[in-house]
Structures are given as structure tokens and as C-alpha cells.
Protein backbone atom coordinates (compact mmCIF):
# COMPACT_ATOMS: atom_id res chain seq x y z
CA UNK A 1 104.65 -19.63 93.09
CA UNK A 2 101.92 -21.05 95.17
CA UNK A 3 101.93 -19.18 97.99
CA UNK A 4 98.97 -21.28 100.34
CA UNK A 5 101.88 -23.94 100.41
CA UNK A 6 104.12 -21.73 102.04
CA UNK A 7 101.22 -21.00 104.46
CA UNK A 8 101.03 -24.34 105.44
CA UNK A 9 104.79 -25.22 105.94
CA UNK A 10 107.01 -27.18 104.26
CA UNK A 11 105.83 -30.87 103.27
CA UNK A 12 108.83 -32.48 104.00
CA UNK A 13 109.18 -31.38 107.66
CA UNK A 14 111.09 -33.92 109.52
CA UNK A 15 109.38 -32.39 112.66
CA UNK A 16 106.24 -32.45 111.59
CA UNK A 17 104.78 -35.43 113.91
CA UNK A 18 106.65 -33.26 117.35
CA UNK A 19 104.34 -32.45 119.65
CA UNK A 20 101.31 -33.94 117.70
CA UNK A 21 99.11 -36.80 119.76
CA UNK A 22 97.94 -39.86 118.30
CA UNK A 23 95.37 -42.40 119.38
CA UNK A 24 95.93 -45.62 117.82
CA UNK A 25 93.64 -48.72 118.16
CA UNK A 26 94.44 -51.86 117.86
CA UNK A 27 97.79 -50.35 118.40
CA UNK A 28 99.09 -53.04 120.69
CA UNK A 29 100.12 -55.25 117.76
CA UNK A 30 100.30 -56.69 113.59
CA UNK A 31 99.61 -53.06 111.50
CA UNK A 32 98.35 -50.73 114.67
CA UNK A 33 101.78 -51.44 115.97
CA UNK A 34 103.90 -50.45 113.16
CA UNK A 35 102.00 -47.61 113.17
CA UNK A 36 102.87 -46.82 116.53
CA UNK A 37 106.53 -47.52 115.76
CA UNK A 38 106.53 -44.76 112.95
CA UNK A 39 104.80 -42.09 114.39
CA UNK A 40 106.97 -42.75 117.62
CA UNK A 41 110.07 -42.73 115.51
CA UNK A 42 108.96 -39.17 113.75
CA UNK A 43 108.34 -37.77 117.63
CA UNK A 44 104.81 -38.55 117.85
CA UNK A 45 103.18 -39.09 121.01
CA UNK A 46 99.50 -40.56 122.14
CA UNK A 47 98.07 -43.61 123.82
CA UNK A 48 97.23 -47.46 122.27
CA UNK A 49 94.35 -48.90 123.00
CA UNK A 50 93.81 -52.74 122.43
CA UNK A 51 91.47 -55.95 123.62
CA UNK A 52 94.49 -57.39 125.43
CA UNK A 53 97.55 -55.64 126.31
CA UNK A 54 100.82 -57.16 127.63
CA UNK A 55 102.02 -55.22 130.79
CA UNK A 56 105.30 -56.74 130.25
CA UNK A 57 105.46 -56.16 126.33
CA UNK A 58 107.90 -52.61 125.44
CA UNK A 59 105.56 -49.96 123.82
CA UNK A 60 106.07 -46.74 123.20
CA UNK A 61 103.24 -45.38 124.42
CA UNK A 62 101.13 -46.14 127.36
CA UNK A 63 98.11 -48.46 126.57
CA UNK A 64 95.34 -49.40 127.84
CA UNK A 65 93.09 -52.77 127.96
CA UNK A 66 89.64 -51.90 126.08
CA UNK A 67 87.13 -53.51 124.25
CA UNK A 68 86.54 -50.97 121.30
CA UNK A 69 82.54 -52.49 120.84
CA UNK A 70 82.07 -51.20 124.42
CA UNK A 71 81.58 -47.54 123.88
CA UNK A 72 81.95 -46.46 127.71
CA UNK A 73 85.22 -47.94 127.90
CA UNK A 74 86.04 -46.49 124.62
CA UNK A 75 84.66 -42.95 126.17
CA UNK A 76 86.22 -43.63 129.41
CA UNK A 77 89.52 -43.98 128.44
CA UNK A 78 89.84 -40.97 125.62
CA UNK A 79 88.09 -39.09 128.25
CA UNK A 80 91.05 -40.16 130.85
CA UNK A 81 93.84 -39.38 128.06
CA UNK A 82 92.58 -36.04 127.07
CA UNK A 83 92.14 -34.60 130.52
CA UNK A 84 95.99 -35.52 131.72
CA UNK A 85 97.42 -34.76 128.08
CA UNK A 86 95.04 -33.08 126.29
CA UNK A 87 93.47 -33.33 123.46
CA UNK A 88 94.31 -35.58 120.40
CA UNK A 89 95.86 -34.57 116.78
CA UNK A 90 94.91 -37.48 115.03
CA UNK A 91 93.35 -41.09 115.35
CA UNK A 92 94.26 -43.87 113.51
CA UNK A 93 91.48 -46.62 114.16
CA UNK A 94 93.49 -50.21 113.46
CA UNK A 95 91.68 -52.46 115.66
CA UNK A 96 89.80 -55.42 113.35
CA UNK A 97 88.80 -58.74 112.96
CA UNK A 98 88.41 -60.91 110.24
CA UNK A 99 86.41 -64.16 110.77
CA UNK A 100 86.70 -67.87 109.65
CA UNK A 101 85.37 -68.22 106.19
CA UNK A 102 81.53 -68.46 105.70
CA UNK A 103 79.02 -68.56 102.84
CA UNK A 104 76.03 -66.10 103.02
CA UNK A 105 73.62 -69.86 103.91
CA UNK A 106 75.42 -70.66 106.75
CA UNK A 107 76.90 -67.04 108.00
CA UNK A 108 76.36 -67.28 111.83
CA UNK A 109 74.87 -64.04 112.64
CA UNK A 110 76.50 -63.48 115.86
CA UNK A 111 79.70 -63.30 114.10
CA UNK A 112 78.35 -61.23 111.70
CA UNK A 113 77.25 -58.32 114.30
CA UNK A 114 80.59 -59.12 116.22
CA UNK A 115 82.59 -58.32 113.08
CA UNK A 116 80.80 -55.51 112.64
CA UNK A 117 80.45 -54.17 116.04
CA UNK A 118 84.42 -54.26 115.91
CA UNK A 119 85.30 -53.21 112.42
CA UNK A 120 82.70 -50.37 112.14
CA UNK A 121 81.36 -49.53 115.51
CA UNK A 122 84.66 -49.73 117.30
CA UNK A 123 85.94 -46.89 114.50
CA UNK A 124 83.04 -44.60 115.11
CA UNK A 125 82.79 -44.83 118.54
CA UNK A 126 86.78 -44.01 119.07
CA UNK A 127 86.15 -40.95 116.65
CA UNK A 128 83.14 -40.05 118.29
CA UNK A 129 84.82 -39.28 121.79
CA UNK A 130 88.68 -38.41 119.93
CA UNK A 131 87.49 -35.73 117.41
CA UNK A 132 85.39 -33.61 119.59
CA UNK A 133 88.14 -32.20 121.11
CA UNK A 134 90.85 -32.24 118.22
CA UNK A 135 92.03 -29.30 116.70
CA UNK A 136 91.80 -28.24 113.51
CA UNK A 137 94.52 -29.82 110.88
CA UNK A 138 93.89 -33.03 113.01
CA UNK A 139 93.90 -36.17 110.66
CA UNK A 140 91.68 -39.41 111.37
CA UNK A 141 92.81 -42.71 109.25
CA UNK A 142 91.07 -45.99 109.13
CA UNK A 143 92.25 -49.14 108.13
CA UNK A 144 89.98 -50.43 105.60
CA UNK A 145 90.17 -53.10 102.76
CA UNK A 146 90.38 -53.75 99.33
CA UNK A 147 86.91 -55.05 100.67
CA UNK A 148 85.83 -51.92 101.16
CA UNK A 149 84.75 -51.65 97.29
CA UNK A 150 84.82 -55.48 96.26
CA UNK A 151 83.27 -58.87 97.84
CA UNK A 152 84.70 -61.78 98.79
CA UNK A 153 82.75 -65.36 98.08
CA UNK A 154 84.32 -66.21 101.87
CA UNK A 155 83.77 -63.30 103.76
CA UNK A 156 80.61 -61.79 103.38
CA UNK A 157 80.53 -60.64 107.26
CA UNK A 158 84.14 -58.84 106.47
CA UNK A 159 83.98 -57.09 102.90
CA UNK A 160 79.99 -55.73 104.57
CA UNK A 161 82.28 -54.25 107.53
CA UNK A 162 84.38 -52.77 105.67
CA UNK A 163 82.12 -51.14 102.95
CA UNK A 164 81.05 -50.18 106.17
CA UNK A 165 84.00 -48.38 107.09
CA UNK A 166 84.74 -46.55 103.94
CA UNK A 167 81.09 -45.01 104.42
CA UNK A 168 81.95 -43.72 107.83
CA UNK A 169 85.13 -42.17 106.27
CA UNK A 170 82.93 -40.57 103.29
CA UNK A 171 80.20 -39.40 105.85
CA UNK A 172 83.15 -38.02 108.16
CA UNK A 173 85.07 -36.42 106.34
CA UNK A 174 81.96 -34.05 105.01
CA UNK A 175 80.97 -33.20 108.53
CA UNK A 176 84.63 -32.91 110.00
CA UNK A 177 85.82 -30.90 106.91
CA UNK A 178 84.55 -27.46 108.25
CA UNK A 179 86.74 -28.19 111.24
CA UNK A 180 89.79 -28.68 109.10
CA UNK A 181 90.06 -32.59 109.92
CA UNK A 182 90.80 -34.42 107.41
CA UNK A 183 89.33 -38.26 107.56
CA UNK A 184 90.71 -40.81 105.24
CA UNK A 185 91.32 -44.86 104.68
CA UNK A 186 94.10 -46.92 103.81
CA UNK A 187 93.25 -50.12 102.07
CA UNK A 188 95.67 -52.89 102.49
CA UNK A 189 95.51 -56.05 100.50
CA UNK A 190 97.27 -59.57 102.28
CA UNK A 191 99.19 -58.03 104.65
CA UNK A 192 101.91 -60.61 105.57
CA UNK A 193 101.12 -60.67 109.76
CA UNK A 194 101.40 -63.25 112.01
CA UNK A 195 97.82 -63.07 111.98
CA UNK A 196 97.20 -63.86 108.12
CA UNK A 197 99.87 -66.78 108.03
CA UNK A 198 97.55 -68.41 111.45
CA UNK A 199 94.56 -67.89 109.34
CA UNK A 200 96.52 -69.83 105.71
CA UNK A 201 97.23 -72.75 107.94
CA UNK A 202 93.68 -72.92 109.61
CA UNK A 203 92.05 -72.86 106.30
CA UNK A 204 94.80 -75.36 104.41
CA UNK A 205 92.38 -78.26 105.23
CA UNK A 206 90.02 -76.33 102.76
CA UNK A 207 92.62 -75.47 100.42
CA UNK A 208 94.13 -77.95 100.45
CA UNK A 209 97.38 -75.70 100.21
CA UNK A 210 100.14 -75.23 102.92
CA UNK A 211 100.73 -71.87 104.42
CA UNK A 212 104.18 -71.91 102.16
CA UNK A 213 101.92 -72.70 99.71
CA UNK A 214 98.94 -70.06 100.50
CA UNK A 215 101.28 -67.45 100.84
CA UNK A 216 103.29 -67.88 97.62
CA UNK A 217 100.23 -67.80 96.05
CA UNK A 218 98.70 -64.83 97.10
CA UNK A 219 102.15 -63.09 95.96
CA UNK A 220 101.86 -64.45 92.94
CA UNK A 221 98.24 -62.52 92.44
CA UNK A 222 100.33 -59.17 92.83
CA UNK A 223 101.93 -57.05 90.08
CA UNK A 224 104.94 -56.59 92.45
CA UNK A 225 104.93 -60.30 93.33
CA UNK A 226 105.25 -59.74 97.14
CA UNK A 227 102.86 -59.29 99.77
CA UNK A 228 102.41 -55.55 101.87
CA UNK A 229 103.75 -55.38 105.19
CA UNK A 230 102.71 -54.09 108.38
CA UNK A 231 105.68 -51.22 107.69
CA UNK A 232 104.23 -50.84 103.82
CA UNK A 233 100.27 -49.56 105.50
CA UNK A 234 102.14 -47.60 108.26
CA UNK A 235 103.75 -45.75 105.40
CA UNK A 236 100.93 -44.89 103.60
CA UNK A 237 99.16 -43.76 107.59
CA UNK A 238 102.41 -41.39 107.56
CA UNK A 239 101.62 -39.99 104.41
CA UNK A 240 97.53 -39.38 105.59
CA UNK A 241 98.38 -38.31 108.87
CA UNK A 242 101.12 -35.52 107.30
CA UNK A 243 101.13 -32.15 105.69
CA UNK A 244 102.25 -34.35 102.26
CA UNK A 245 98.48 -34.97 102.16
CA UNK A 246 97.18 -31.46 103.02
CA UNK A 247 94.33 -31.91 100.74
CA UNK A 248 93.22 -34.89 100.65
CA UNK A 249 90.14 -36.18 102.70
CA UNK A 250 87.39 -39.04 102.10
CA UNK A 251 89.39 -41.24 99.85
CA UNK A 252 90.93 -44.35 101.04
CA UNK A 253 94.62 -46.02 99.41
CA UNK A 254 94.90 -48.97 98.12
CA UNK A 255 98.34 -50.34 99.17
CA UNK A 256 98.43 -53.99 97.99
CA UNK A 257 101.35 -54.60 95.80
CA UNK A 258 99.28 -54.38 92.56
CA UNK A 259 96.90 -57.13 93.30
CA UNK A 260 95.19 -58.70 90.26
């Protein structure tokens, strides 16, 4: 019998998110929110942060209005959080953008630092000011891409973003390990948000296919023949924020339905 499991507790602890803080950004809506909605369902507690935030929107935690590319903000409130609450047990860094399409001869480079300032900078600054405090078995999660390990002839600014990412996570999780924190990615293919089906019917005048059309065939490109949703990544978030996953650390999880 393995004994170091019993050490650590039982994996399938339904109280195993009670009492543990989260800060989630990009929490305020599309994946960061159905993250928020699971680890509030298991008992979870913590703060979103997000560009815009709807006073009158119901959240289940607090949240706050920041830009994640400005890193005072980003310091400001963690440092506001963790001094009324104390300190954070895990971070799961959600907030993204993905551009309009663009070829590498006519990429404007604005965009291109913008994506990146968001997609990468954003993630390291929130860990920055989140982990120094966290205690050890915290968990840190970022929402990467199947473009974290493949291009994308439309989205050179994106898939370089989030290669980006999965570095940070690599780089992290060697220097947090000692600590016991655990840093890892989840890698979502089409994830069927309001925000991809706005982004199908922007781009059907290049396509020349409907959103209907767009989305049925990006299902068909899947083994399962469906699309993720938000609640499919927020699973697999669960599963890297949780004891399940005790020993796991600078990989990232492909949860895309198979894609092909």
C-alpha cells in the first residue's frame, strides 16, 4: 500500500476546495467564469479580476475592474485581497485575447505586443504578486492553447502568445516546485463561447461560411464530433487545481474533443 497517498488525503475529497482561495482572471466571463462557477460550487472562495466588470451582473465572488497589462493595478489589487483575506491557494490566469486574423506581411505590430502584453504578461504579472504569498500545495493553472505547441497560418500574434505561455508554465513550475506549487496549463481547442461564434460570423465574409456553417465544421475536425465547452476546460482546472493531480506540474492538457 502506498502510504505517501494516505499522507496527502484522500483524492476524492468532496471538501477539498473548503477554505482554499482562488484568484481567477478573466473570471468575469466565457471560460474564467465557469471556472468560477465550479470552484464556487466545490466551496471555493477568492476574488475575479476582469477588464470590465458588471456591478449589476451576480458573481460569486467579489471582482474587481483591472487591466491585467497594467502591473500596478494587477499588484494593487492582489495586494488589497491578500491583506483583508489573506493569502491565495491557487491562481487560475483566464484572461485572453485572440485577434482578427492576420498574415505575418501585414501583422500590425501594436496588436501583436497587445496580444501579448495580455496573454503572457497579464499571466506573469498576476503570478508574480499571487504566489509570493501562497502556501505550499498552492496550484497555479493557465489557460493556454493547442497553440501553445502548433501555429496557425491566421494567427501568428496568438499561437507566439501562447507558446509564450506554456514557457512561463515550464519556467514556473521549476522555480515554484521547491515551494510545493504546482504550475500547470490547460489547452483548450474551439471552445464553443459567445466569444468564438462573434468571431465565425466576423470572419464569414472570408470564409465564405456562416457561423452555422463555421461551427459545424470545426466539430466535424474533432474525433468526438462536438466542440469543448466553457464547463469541459473548467473540468480539467478542477482536476489541476485538486489533490487528483498531486503530482503533476509543468505540463499543460489538451482538452479539445480529439481535434484532427
Amino acid at each position: 500500500m502506498d502510504e505517501s497517498a494516505d499522507a496527502r488525503g484522500s483524492t476524492d475529497s468532496p471538501t477539498e476546495f473548503v477554505s482554499r482561495r482562488f484568484l481567477v482572471t478573466g473570471g468575469a466571463r466565457g471560460i474564467g467564469a465557469a471556472v468560477v462557477r465550479r470552484l464556487s460550487s466545490a466551496g471555493a472562495s477568492g476574488l475575479i479580476v476582469d477588464q470590465t466588470v458588471d456591478p449589476a451582473a451576480p458573481t460569486a465572488w467579489p471582482a474587481v475592474a483591472v487591466d491585467v497589462t497594467d502591473e500596478a493595478a494587477v499588484r494593487d489589487a492582489i495586494q488589497a485581497d491578500v491583506e483583508e483575506n489573506g493569502p491565495f491557494d491557487g491562481l487560475v490566469a483566464a484572461a485572453g485575447v485572440v485577434p482578427s486574423w492576420h498574415s505575418p506581411t501585414d501583422v500590425d505590430l501594436e496588436m501583436l505586443n497587445r496580444t501579448l502584453a495580455v496573454n503572457v504578461t497579464g499571466f506573469v504579472a498576476a503570478m508574480k504578486y499571487a504566489a509570493r504569498d501562497m502556501p505550499r500545495g498552492s496550484t497555479i493553472v493557465a489557460i493556454g492553447s493547442l497553440n501553445s505547441w502548433r501555429g496557425d497560418p491566421n494567427l501568428l500574434a496568438y499561437a507566439a502568445s501562447k507558446h509564450a505561455v506554456l514557457g512561463v508554465v515550464r519556467s514556473a513550475a521549476q522555480s515554484l516546485g521547491p515551494r510545493g506549487i504546482r504550475v500547470n496549463a490547460v489547452a483548450p481547442g474551439p471552445v464553443a463561447t459567445d466569444a468564438l461564434l462573434e468571431r465565425m460570423e466576423s470572419r464569414s465574409a472570408i470564409t465564405g461560411m456562416t457561423q452555422t456553417e463555421a461551427l459545424m465544421a470545426a466539430e466535424r475536425l474533432t474525433a468526438l464530433g462536438s466542440l469543448a465547452t466553457p464547463d469541459d476546460i473548467a473540468d480539467a482546472v478542477m482536476f489541476l487545481s485538486g489533490r487528483s493531480s498531486a503530482a503533476i506540474t509543468g505540463q499543460i492538457v489538451a482538452v479539445d474533443g480529439g481535434l484532427l
